[in-house]
C-alpha atoms as a PDB file:
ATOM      1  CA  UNK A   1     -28.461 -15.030  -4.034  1.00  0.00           C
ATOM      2  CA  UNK A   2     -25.544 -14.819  -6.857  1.00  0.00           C
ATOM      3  CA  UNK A   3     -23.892 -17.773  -7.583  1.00  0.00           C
ATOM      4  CA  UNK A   4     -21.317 -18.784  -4.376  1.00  0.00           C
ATOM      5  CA  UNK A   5     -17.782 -17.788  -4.832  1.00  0.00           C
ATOM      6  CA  UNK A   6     -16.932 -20.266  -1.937  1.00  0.00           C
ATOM      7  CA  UNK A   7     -18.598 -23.780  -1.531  1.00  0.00           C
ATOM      8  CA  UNK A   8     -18.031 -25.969   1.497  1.00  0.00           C
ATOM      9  CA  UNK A   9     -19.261 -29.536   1.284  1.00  0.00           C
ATOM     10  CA  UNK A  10     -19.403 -32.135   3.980  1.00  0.00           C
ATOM     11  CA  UNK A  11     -15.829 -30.615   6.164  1.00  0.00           C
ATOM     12  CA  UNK A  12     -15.020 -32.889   9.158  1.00  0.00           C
ATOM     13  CA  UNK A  13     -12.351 -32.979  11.217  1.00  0.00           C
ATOM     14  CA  UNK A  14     -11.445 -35.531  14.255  1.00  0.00           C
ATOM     15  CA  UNK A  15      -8.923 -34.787  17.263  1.00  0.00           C
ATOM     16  CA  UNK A  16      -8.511 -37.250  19.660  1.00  0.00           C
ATOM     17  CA  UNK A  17     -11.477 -39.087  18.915  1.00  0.00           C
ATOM     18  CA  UNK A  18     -13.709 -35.984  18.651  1.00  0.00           C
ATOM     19  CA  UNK A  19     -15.048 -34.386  16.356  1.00  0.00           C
ATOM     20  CA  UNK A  20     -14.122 -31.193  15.936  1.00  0.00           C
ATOM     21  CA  UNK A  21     -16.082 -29.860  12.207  1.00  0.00           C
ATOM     22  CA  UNK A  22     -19.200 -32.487  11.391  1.00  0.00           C
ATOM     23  CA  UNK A  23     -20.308 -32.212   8.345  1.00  0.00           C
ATOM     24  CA  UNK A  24     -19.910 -28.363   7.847  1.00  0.00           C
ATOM     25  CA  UNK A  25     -21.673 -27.480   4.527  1.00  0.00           C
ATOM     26  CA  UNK A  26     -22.316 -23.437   3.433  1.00  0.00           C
ATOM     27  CA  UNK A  27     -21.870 -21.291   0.661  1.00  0.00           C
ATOM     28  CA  UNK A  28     -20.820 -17.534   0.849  1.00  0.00           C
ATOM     29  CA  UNK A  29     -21.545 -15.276  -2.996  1.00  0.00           C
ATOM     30  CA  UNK A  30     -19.969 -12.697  -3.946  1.00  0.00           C
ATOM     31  CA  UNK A  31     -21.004  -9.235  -2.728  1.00  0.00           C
ATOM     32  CA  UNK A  32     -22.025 -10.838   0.284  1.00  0.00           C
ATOM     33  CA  UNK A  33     -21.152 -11.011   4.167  1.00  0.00           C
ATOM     34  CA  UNK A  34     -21.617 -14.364   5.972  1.00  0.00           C
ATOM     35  CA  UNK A  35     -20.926 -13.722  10.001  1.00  0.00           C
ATOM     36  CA  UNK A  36     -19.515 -17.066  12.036  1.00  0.00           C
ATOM     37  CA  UNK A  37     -20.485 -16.776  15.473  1.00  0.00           C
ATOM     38  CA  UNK A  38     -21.245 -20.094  18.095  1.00  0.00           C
ATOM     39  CA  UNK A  39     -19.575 -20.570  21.650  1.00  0.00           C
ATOM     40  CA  UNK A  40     -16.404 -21.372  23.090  1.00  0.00           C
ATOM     41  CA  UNK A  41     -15.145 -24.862  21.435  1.00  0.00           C
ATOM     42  CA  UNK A  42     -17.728 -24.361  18.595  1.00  0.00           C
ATOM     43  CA  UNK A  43     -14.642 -25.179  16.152  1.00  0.00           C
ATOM     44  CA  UNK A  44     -15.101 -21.784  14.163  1.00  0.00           C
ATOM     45  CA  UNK A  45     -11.341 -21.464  14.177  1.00  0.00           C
ATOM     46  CA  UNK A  46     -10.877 -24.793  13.235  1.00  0.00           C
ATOM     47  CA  UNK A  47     -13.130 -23.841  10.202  1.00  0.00           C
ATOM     48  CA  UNK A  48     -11.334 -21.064   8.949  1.00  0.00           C
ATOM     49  CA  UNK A  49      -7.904 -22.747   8.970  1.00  0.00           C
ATOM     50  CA  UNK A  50      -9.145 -25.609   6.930  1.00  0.00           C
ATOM     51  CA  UNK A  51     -10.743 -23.407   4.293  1.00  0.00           C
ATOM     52  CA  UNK A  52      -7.412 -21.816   3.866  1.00  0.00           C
ATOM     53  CA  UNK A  53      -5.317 -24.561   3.978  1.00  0.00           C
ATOM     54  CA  UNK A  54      -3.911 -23.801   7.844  1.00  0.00           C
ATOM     55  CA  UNK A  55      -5.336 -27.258   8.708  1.00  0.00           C
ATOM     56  CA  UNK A  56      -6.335 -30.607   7.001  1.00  0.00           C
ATOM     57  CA  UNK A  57      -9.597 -32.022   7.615  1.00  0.00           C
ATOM     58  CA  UNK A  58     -10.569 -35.900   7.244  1.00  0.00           C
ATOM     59  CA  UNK A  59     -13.048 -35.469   5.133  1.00  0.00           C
ATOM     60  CA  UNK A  60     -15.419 -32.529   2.731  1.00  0.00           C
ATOM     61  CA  UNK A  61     -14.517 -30.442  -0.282  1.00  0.00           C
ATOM     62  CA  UNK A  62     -13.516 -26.723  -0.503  1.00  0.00           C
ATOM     63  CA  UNK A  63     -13.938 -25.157  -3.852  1.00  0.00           C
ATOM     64  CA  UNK A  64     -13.844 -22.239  -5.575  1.00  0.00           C
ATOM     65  CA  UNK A  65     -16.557 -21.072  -8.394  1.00  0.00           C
ATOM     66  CA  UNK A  66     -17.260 -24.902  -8.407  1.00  0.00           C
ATOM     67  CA  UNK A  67     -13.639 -26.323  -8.752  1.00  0.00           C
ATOM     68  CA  UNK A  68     -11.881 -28.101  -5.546  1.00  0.00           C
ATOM     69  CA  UNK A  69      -8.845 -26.463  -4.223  1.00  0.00           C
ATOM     70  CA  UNK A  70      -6.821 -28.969  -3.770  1.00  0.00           C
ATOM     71  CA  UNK A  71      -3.210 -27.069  -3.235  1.00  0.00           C
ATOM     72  CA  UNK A  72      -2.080 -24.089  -0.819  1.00  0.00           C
ATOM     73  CA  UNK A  73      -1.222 -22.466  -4.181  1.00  0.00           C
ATOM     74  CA  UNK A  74      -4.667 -22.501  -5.026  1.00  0.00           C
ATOM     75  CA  UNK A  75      -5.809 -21.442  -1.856  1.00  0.00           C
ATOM     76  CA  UNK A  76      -3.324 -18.789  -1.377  1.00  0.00           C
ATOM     77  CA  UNK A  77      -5.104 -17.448  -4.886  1.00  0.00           C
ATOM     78  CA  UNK A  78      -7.948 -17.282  -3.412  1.00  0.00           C
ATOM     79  CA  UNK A  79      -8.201 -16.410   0.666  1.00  0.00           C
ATOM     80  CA  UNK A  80      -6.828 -13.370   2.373  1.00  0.00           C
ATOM     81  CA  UNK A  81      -6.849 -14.632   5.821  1.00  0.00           C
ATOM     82  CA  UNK A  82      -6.620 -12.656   8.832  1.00  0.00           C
ATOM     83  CA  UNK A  83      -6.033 -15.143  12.115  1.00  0.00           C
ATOM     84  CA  UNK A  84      -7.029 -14.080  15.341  1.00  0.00           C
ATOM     85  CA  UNK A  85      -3.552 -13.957  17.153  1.00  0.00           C
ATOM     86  CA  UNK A  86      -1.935 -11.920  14.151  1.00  0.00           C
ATOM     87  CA  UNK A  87      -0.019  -8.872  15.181  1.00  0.00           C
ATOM     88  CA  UNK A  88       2.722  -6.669  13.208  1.00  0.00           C
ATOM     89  CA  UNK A  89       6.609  -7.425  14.705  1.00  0.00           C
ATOM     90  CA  UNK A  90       6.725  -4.898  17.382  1.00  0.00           C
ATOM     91  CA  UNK A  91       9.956  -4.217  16.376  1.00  0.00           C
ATOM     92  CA  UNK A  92       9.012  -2.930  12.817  1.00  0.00           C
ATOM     93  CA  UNK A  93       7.966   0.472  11.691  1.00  0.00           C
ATOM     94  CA  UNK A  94       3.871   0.279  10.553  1.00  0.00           C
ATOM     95  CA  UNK A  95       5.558   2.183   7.802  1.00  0.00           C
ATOM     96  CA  UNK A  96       7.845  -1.535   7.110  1.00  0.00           C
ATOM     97  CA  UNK A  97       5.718  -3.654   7.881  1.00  0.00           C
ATOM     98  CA  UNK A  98       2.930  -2.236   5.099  1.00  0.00           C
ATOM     99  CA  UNK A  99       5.519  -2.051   2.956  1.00  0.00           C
ATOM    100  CA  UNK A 100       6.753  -5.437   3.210  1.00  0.00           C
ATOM    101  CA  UNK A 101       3.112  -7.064   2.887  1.00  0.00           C
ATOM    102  CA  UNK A 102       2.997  -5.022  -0.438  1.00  0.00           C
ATOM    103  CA  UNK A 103       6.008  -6.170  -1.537  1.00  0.00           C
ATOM    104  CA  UNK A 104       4.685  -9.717  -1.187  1.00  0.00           C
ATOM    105  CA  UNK A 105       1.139  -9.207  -2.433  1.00  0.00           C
ATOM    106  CA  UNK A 106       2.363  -7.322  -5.077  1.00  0.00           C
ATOM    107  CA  UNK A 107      -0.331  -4.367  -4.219  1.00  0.00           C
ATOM    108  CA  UNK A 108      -0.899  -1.734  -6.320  1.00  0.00           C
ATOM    109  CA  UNK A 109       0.442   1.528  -4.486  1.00  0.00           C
ATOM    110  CA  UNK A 110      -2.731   3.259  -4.995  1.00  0.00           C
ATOM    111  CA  UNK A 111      -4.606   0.551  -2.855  1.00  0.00           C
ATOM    112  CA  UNK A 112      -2.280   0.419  -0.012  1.00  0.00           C
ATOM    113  CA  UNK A 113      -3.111   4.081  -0.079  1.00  0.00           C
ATOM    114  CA  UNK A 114      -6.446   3.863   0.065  1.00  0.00           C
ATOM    115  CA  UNK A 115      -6.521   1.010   2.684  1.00  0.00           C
ATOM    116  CA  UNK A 116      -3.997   2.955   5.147  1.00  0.00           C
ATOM    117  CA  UNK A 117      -6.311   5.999   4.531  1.00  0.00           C
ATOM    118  CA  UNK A 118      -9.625   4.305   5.079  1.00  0.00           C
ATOM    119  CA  UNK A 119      -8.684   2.516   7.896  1.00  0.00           C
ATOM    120  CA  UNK A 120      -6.751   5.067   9.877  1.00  0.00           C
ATOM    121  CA  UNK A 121      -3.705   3.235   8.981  1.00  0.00           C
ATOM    122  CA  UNK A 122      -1.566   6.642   7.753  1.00  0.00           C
ATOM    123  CA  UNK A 123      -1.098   8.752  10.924  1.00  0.00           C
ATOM    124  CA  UNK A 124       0.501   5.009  12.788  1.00  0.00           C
ATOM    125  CA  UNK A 125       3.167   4.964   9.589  1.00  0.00           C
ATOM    126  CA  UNK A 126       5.732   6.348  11.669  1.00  0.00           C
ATOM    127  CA  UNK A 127       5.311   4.556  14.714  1.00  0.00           C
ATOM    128  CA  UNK A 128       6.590   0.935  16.552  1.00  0.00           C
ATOM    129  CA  UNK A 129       3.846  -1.569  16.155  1.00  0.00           C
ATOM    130  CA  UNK A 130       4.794  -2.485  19.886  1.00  0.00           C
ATOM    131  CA  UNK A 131       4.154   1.238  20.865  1.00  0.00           C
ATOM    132  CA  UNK A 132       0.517   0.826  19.493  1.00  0.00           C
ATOM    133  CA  UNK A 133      -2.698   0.034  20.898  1.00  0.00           C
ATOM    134  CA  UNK A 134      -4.241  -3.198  20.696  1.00  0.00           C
ATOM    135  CA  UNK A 135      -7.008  -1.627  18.591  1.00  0.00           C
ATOM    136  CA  UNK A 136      -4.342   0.081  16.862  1.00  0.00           C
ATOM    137  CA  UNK A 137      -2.627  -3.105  15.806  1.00  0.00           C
ATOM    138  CA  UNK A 138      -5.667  -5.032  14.639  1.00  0.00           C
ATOM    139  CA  UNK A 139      -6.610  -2.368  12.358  1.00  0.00           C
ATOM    140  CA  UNK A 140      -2.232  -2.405  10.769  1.00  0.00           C
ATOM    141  CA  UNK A 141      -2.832  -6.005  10.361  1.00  0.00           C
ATOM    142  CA  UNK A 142      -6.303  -5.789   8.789  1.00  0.00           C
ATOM    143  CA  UNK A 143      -4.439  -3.441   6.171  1.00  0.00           C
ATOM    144  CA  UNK A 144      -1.842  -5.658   5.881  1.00  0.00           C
ATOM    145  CA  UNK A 145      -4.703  -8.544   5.303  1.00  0.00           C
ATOM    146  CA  UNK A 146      -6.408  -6.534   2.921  1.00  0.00           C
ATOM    147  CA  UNK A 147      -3.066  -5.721   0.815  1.00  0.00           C
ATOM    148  CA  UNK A 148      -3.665  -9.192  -0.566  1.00  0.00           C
ATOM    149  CA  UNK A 149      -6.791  -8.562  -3.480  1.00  0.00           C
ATOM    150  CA  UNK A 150      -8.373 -11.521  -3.130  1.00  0.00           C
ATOM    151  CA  UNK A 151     -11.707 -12.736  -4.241  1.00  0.00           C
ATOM    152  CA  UNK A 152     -12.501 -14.667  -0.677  1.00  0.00           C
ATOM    153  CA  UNK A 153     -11.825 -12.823   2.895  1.00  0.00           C
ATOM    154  CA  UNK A 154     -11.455 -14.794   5.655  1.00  0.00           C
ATOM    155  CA  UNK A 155     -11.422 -12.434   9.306  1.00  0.00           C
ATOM    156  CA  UNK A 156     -11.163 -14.103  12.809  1.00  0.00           C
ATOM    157  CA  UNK A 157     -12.535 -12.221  15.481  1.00  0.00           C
ATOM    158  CA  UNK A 158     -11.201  -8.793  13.954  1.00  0.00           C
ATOM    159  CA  UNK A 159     -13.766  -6.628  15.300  1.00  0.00           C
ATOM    160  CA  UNK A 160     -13.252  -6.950  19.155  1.00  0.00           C
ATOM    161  CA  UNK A 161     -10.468  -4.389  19.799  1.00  0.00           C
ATOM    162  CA  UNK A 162     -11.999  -1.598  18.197  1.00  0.00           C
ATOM    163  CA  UNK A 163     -13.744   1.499  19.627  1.00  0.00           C
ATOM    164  CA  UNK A 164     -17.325   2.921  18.345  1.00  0.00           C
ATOM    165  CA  UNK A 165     -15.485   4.712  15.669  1.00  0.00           C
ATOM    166  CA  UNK A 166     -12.741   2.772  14.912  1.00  0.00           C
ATOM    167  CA  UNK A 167     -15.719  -0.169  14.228  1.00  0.00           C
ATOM    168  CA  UNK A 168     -17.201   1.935  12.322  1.00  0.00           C
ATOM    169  CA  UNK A 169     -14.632   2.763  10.258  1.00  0.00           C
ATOM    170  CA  UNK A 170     -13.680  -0.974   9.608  1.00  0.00           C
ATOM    171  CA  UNK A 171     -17.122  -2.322   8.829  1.00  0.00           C
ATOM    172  CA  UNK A 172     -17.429   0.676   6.368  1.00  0.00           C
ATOM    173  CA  UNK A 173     -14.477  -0.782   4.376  1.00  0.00           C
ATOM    174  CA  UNK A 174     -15.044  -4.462   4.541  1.00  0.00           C
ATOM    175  CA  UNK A 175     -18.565  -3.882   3.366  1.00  0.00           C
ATOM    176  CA  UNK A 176     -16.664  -1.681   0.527  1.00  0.00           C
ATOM    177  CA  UNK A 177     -14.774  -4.713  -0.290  1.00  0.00           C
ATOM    178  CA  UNK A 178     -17.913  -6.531  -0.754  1.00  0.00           C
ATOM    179  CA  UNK A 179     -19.393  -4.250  -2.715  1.00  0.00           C
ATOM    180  CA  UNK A 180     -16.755  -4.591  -5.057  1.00  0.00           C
ATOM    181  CA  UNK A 181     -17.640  -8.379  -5.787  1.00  0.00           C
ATOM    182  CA  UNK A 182     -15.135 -10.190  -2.985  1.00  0.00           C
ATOM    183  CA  UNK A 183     -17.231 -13.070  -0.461  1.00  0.00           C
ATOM    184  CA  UNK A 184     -16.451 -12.256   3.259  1.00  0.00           C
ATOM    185  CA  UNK A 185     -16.737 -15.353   5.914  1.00  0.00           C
ATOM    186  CA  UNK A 186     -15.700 -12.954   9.364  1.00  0.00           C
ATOM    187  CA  UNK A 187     -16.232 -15.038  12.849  1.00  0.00           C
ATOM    188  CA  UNK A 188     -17.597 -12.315  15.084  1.00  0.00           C
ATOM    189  CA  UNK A 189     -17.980 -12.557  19.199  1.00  0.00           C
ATOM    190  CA  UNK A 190     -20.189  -9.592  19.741  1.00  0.00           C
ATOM    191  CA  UNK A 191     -23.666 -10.280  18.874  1.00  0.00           C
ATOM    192  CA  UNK A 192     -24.416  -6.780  17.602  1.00  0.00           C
ATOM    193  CA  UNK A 193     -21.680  -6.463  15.431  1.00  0.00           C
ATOM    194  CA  UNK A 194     -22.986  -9.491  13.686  1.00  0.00           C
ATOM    195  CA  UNK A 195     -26.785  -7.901  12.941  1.00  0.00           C
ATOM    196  CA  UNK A 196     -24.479  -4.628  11.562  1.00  0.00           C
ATOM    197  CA  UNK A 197     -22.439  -6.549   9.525  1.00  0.00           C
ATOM    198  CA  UNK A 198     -24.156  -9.771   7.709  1.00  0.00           C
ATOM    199  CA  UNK A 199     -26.093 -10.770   4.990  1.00  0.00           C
ATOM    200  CA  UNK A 200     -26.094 -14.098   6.628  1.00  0.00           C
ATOM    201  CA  UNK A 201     -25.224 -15.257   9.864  1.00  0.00           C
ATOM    202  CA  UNK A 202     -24.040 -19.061  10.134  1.00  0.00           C
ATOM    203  CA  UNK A 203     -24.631 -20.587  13.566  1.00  0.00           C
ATOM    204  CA  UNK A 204     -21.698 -23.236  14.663  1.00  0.00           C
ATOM    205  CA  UNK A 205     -21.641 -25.083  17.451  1.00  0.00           C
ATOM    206  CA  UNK A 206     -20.510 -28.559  18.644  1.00  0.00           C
ATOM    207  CA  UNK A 207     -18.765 -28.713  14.923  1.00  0.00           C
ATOM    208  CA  UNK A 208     -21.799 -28.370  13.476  1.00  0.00           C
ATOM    209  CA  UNK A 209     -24.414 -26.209  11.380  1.00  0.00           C
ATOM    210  CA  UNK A 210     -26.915 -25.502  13.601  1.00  0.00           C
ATOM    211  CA  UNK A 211     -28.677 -22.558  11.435  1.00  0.00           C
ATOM    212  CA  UNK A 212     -27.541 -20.598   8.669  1.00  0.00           C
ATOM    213  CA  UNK A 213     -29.865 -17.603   6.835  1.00  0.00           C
ATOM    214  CA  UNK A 214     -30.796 -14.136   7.048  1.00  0.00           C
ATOM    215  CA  UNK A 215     -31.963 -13.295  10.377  1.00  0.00           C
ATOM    216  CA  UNK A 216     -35.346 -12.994   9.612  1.00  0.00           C
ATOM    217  CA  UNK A 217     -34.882 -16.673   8.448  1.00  0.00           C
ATOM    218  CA  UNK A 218     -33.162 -17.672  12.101  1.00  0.00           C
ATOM    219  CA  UNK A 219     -35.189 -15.984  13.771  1.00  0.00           C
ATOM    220  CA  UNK A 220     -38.303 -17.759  12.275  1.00  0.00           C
ATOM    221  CA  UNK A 221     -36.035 -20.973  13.220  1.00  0.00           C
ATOM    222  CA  UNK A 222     -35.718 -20.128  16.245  1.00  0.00           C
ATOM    223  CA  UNK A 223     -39.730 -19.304  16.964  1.00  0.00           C
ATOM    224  CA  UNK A 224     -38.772 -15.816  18.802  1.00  0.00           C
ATOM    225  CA  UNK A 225     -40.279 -12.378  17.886  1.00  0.00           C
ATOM    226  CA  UNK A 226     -39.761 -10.844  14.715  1.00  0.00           C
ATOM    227  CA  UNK A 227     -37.615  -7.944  15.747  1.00  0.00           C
ATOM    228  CA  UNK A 228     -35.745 -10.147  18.280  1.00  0.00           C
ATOM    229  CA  UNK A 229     -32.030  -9.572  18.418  1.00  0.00           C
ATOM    230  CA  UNK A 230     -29.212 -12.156  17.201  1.00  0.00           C
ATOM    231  CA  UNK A 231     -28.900 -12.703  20.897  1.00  0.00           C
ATOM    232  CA  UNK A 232     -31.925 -13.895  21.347  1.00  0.00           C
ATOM    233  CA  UNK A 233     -32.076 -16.066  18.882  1.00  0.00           C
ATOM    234  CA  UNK A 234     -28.512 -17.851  19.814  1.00  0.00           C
ATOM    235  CA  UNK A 235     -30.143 -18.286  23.130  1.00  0.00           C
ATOM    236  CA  UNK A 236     -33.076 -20.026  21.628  1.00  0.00           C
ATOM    237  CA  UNK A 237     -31.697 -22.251  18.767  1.00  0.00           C
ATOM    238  CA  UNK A 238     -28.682 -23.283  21.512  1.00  0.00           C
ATOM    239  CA  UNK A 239     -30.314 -22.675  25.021  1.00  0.00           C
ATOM    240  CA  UNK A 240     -29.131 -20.940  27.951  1.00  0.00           C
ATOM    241  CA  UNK A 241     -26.634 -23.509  29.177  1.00  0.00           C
ATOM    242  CA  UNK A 242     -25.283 -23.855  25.987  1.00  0.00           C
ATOM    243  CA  UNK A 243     -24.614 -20.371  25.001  1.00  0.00           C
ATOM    244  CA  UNK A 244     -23.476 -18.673  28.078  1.00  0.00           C
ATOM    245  CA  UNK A 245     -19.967 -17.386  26.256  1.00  0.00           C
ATOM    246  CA  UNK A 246     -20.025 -16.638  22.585  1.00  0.00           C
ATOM    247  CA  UNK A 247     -17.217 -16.342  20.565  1.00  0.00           C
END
């Protein structure tokens, strides 16, 4: 692996008296895909929000090509973030709302072309976002999300509302954005979309790393078959019980 674009180092993060993050520690390189997946509660979320500033944990170190970020100015350099509950103001054009998230990205017009294109993004330009599909607005606000060139993408959950093709069509441009050098952390819920998608897949749960590799690596981990599904092995490192809804 290439040198890591993004190094986390020790995050933890109490609520309440529990811990939330526990000592999360990975490392995602340019070029490459690192899939979050764990169950309910696992404190993926939680994750994302304190590598982009959304949330402060106790303790750990986020940095960038070995230097802390230590400001949301740095971070803001850095992450294009796409939460989970984003959506475009129904009340806005897709045509506006693209628009204004070039405006404050400063994007070239030739990539908010080519985003709008290769995510299916033109034909919706005339429409209400309220008047689209749920599927429709995930894949507005990923081209919103993407307007901002950053070196770091940060997805939550952005694959779930999308049909065969429409998925497709998405994981064909957010592995062209890491073939152009950017890191991608993406928290996935569907199993399969992980074993599409990743270089790496890093197991969460209880606030914790519980694996993080390849899959032939976890799957060697997790003593199951060698052409055993992701499934499987989240089943095996986390048992039944543990791993009856993952997200």
């Amino acid at each position: 692996m290439s040198e890591p674009l993004l190094s986390v180092e020790g995050l933890s993060l109490r609520r309440n008296g529990r811990a939330v993050l526990d000592g999360v520690t990975l490392e995602v390189a340019g070029g490459e895909i690192v899939a979050l997946i764990g169950p309910n509660g696992a404190g993926k979320t939680t994750l994302l929000e304190c590598l982009t500033g959304l949330e402060r944990p106790d303790r750990g170190t986020v940095s960038f090509r070995g230097a802390a970020l230590t400001s949301l100015a740095e971070r803001s350099a850095v992450f294009a973030y796409m939460p989970d509950d984003a959506e475009p103001p129904a009340e806005l054009t897709v045509r506006e709302w693209v628009a204004f998230a070039a405006r404050v990205h400063r994007t070239p017009p030739a990539r908010v072309r080519r985003l709008s294109e290769w995510l299916r993004v033109a034909p919706l330009l005339a429409a209400r976002a309220g008047d689209l599909s749920r599927g429709e607005r995930r894949r507005v606000t990923l081209c919103t999300t993407l307007c901002a060139e950053r070196p770091v993408v940060v997805l939550d959950e952005p694959l779930g509302a999308f049909d065969p093709r429409q998925l497709r069509d998405v994981l064909a441009v957010l592995q062209g954005i890491t073939a152009a050098g950017a890191a991608l952390l993406v928290s996935v819920h569907q199993m399969s979309d992980a074993e599409k998608i990743a270089d790496r897949v890093l197991l969460l749960a209880g606030g914790r790393v519980v694996a993080f590799g390849s899959l032939p690596l976890l799957r060697a981990q997790a003593r199951v078959e060698a052409d055993a599904s992701l499934e499987s092995v989240f089943l095996a490192l986390l048992g039944g019980a543990a791993a009856d809804a993952p997200a």
